[in-house]
C-alpha atoms as a PDB file:
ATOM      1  CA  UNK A   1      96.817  79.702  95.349  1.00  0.00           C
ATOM      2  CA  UNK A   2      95.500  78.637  98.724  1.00  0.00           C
ATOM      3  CA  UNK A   3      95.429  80.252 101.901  1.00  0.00           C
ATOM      4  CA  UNK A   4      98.428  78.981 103.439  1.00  0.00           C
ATOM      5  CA  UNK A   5     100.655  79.385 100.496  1.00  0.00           C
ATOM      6  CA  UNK A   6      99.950  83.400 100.382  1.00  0.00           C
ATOM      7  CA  UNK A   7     100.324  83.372 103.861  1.00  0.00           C
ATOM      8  CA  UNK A   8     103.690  81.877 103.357  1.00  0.00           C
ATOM      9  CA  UNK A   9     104.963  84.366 100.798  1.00  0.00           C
ATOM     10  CA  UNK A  10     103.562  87.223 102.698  1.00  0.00           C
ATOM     11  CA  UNK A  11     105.853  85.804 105.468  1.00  0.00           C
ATOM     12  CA  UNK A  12     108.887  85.528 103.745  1.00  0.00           C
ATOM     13  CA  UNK A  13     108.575  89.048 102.171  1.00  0.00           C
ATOM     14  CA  UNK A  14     111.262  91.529 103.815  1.00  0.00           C
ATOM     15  CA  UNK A  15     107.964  94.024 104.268  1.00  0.00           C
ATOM     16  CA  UNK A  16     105.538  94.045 106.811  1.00  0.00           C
ATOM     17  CA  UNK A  17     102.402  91.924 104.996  1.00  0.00           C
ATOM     18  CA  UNK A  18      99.335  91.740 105.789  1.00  0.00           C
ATOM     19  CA  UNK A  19      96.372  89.828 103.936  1.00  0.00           C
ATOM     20  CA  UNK A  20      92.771  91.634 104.034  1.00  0.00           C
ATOM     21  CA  UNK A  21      89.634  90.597 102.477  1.00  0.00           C
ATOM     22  CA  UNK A  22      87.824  92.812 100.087  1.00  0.00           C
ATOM     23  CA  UNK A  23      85.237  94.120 103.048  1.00  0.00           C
ATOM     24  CA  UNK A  24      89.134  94.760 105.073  1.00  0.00           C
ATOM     25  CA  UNK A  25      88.634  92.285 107.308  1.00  0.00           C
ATOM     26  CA  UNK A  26      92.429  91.373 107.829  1.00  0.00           C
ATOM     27  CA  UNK A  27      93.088  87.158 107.695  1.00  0.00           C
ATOM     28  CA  UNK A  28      96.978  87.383 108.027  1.00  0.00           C
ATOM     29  CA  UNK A  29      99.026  90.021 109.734  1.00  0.00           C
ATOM     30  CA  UNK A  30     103.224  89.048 109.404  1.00  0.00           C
ATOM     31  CA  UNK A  31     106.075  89.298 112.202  1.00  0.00           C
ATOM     32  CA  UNK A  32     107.435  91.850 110.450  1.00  0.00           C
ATOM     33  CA  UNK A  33     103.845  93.713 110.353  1.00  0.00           C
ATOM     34  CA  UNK A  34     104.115  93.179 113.906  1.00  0.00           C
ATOM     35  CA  UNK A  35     107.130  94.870 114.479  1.00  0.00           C
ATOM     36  CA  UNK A  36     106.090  97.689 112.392  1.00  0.00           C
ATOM     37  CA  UNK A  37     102.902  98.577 113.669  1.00  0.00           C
ATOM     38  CA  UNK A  38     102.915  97.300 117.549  1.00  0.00           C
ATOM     39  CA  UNK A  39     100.164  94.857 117.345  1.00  0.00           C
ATOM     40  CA  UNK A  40     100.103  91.195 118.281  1.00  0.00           C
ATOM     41  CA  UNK A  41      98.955  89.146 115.001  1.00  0.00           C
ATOM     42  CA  UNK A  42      95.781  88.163 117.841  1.00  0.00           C
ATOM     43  CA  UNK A  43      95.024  91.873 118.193  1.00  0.00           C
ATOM     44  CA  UNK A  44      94.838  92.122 114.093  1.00  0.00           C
ATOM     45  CA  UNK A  45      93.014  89.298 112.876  1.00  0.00           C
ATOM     46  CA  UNK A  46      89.554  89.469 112.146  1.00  0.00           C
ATOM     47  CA  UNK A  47      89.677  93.285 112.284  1.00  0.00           C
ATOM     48  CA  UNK A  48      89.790  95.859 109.868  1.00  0.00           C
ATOM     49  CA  UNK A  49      92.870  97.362 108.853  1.00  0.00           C
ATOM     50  CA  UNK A  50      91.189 101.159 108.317  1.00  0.00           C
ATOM     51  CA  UNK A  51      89.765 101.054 112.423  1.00  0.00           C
ATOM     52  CA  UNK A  52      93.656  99.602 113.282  1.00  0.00           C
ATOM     53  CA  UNK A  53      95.635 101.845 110.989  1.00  0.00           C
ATOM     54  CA  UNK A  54      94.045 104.960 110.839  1.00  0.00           C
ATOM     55  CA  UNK A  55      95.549 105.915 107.624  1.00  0.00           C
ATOM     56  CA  UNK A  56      95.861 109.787 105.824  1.00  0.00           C
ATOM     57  CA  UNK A  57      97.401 111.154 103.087  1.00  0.00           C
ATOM     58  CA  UNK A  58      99.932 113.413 103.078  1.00  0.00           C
ATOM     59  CA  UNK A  59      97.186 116.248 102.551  1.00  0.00           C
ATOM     60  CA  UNK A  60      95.777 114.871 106.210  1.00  0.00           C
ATOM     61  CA  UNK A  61      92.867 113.605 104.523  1.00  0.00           C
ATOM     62  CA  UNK A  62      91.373 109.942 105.862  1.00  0.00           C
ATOM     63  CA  UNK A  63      92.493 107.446 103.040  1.00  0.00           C
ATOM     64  CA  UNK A  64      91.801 104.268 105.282  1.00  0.00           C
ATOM     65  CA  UNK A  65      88.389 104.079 105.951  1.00  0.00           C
ATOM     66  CA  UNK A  66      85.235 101.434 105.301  1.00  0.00           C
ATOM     67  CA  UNK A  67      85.022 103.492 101.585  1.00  0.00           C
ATOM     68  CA  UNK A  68      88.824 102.373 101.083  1.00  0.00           C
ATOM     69  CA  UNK A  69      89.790 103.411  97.033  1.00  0.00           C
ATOM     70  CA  UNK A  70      92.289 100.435  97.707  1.00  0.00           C
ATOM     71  CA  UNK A  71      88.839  98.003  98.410  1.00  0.00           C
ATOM     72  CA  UNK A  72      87.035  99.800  95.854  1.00  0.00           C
ATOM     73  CA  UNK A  73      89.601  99.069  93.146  1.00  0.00           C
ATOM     74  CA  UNK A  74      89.901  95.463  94.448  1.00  0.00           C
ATOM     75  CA  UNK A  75      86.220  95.089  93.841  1.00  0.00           C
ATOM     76  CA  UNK A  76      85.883  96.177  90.162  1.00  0.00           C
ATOM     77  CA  UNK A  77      89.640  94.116  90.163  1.00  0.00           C
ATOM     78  CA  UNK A  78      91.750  97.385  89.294  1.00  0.00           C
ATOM     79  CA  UNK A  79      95.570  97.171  89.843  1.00  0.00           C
ATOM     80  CA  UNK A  80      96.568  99.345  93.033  1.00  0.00           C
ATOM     81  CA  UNK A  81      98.976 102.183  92.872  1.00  0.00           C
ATOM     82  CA  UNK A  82     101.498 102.332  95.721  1.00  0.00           C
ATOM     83  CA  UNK A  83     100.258 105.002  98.236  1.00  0.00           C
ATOM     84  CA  UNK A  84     102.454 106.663 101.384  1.00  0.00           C
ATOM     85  CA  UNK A  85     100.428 107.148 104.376  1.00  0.00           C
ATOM     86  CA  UNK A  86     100.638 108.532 107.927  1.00  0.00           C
ATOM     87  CA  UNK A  87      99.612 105.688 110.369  1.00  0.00           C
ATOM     88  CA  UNK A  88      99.052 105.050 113.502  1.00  0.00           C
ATOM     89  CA  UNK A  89     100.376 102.581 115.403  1.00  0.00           C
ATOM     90  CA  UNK A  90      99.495 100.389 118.788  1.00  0.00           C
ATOM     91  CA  UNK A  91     101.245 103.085 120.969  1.00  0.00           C
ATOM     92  CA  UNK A  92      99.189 105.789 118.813  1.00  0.00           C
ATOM     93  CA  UNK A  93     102.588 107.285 117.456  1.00  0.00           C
ATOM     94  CA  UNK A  94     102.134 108.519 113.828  1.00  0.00           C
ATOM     95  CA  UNK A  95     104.429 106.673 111.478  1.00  0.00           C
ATOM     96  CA  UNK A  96     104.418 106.884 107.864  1.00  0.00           C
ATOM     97  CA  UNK A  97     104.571 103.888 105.601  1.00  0.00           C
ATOM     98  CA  UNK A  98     104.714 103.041 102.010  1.00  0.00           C
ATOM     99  CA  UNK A  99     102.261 100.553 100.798  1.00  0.00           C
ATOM    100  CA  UNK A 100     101.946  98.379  97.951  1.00  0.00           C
ATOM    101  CA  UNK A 101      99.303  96.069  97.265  1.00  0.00           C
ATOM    102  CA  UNK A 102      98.999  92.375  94.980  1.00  0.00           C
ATOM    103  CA  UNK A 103      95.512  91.149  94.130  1.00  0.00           C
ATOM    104  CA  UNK A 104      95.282  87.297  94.730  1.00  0.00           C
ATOM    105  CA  UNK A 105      92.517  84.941  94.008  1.00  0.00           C
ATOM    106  CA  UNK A 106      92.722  82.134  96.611  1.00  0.00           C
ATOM    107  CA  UNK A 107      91.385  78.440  95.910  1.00  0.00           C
ATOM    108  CA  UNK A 108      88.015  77.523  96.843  1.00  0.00           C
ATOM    109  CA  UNK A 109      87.018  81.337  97.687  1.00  0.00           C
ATOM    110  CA  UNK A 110      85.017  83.673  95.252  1.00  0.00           C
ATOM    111  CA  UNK A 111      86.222  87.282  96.095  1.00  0.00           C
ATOM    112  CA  UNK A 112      90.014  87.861  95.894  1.00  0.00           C
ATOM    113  CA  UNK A 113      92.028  89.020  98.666  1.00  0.00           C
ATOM    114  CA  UNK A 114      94.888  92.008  99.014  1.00  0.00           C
ATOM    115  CA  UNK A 115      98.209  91.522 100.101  1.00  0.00           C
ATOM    116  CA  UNK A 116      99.621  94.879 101.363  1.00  0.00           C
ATOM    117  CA  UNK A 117     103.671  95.064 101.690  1.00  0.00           C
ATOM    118  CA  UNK A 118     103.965  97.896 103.951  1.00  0.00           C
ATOM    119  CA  UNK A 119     107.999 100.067 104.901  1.00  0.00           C
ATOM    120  CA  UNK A 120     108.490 102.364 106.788  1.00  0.00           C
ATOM    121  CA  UNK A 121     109.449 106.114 105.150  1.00  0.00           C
ATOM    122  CA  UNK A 122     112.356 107.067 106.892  1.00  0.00           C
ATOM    123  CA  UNK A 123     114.522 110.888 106.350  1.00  0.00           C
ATOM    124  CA  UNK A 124     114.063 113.067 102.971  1.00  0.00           C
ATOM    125  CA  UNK A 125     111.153 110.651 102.479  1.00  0.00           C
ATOM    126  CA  UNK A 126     108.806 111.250 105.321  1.00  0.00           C
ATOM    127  CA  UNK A 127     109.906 115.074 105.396  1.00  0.00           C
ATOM    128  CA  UNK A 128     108.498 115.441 101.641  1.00  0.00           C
ATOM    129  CA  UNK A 129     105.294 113.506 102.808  1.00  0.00           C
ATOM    130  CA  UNK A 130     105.177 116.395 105.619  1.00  0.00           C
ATOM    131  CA  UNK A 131     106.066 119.128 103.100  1.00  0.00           C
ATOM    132  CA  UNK A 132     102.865 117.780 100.806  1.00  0.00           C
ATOM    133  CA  UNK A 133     100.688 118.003 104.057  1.00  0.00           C
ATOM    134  CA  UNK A 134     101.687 121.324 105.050  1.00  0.00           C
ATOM    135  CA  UNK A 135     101.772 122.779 101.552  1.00  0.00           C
ATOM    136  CA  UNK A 136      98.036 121.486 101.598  1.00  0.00           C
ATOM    137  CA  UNK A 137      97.172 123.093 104.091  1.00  0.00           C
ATOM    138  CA  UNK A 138      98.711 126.585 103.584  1.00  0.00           C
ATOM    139  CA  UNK A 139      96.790 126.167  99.742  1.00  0.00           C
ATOM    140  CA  UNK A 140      93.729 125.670 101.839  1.00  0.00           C
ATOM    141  CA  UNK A 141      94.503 128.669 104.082  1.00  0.00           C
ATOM    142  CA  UNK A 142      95.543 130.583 100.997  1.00  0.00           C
ATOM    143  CA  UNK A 143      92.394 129.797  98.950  1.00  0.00           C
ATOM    144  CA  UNK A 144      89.907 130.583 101.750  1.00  0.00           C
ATOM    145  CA  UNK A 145      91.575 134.329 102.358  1.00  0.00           C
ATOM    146  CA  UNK A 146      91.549 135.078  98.269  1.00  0.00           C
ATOM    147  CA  UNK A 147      87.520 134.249  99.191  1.00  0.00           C
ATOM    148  CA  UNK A 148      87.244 136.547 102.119  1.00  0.00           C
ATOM    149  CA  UNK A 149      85.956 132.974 104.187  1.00  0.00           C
ATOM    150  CA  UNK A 150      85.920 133.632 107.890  1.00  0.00           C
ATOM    151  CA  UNK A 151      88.517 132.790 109.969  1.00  0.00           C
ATOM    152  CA  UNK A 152      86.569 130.144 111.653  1.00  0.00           C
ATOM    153  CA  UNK A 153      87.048 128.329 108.469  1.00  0.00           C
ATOM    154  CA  UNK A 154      90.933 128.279 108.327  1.00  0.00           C
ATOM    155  CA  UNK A 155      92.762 125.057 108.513  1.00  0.00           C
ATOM    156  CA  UNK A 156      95.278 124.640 111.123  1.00  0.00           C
ATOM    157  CA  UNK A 157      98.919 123.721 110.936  1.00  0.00           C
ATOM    158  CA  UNK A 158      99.895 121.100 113.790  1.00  0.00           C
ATOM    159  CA  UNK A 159     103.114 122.555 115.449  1.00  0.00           C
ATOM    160  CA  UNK A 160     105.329 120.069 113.493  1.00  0.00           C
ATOM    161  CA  UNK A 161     104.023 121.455 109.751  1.00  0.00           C
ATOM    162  CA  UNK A 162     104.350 124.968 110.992  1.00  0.00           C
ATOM    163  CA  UNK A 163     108.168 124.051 112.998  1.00  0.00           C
ATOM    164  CA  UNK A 164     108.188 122.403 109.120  1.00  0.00           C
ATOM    165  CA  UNK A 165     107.828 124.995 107.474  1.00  0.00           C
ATOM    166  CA  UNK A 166     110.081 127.600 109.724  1.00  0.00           C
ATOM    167  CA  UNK A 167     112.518 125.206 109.258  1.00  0.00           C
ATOM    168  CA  UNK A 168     112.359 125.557 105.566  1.00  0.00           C
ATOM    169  CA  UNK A 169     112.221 129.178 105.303  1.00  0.00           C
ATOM    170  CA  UNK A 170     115.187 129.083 107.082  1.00  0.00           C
ATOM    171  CA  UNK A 171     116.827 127.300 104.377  1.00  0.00           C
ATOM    172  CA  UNK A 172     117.259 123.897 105.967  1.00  0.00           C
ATOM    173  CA  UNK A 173     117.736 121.027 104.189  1.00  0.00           C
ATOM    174  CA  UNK A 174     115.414 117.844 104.400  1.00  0.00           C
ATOM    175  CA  UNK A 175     118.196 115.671 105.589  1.00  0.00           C
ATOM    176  CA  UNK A 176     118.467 118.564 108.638  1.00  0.00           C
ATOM    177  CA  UNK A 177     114.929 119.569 109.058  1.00  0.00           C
ATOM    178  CA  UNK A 178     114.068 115.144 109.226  1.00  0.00           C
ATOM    179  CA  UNK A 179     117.248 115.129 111.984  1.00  0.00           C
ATOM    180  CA  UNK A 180     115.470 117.863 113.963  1.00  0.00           C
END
């Protein structure tokens, strides 16, 4: 497959696409990826997509980063699970995305490149990606009590986990606690 005919299909796809090499060095970044994420296709190419996207798990842990498990597995040429990540985007708002990810091996080069399809989570989705963070970090907070740890050590809850979790020991649904 050559360049231009990825970039095609990563074009046409109803996601936002965008093509990195294995070091993350992103080559094609879509309208769509555009519209998703706030920057200008000039203002992605050439960099990386872990210093534009900032990505974490729902645990708040740094997935994207230059020791990416998504660029890892590329290298020893290991299909990629789907992950769901808080971003950030060009106005720094959080936003969290589902991404999948194709391995391609273009004509003419000698490392294969990843396509990532990236949606947005929208509702019940990106509340139970906030329920995995906060539950996290309240087994954090839980484990370092059982071990006496100082308080100095305790994790804290952002205001929206802890309005989260209020929210949920109130008995609100997703659907309502999402709409709040």
């Amino acid at each position: 497959m050559t360049k231009s005919e990825l970039f095609d299909v990563a074009e046409q796809s109803g996601d936002a696409a965008l093509v990195v090499r294995c070091d993350g060095a992103i080559l094609y970044w879509s309208e769509r990826a555009e519209r998703l994420f706030g920057f200008s296709r000039s203002e992605a190419r050439g960099k990386h997509c872990f210093d534009l996207l900032e990505g974490r798990t729902a645990a708040g842990a740094t997935f994207c980063s230059a020791h990416c498990p998504v660029l890892a597995g590329l290298e020893r040429r290991e299909p990629t699970p789907t992950v769901d990540l808080e971003i950030a985007t060009a106005a720094q708002r959080a936003k969290w995305i589902s991404i999948s990810t194709l391995q391609a091996n273009l004509t003419g080069e000698q490392q294969p490149v990843l396509l990532h399809l990236c949606r947005e989570l929208h509702g019940d989705l990106q509340v139970a990606a906030m329920a995995k963070r906060a539950y996290s970090r309240v087994t954090e907070l839980c484990a370092l009590l059982a071990d006496s740890s100082p308080a100095e050590n305790a994790v804290a809850l952002s205001e929206r986990e802890r309005e989260v979790l209020q929210l949920a020991a109130d008995g609100f649904t997703a659907r309502r606690t999402a709409e709040t």
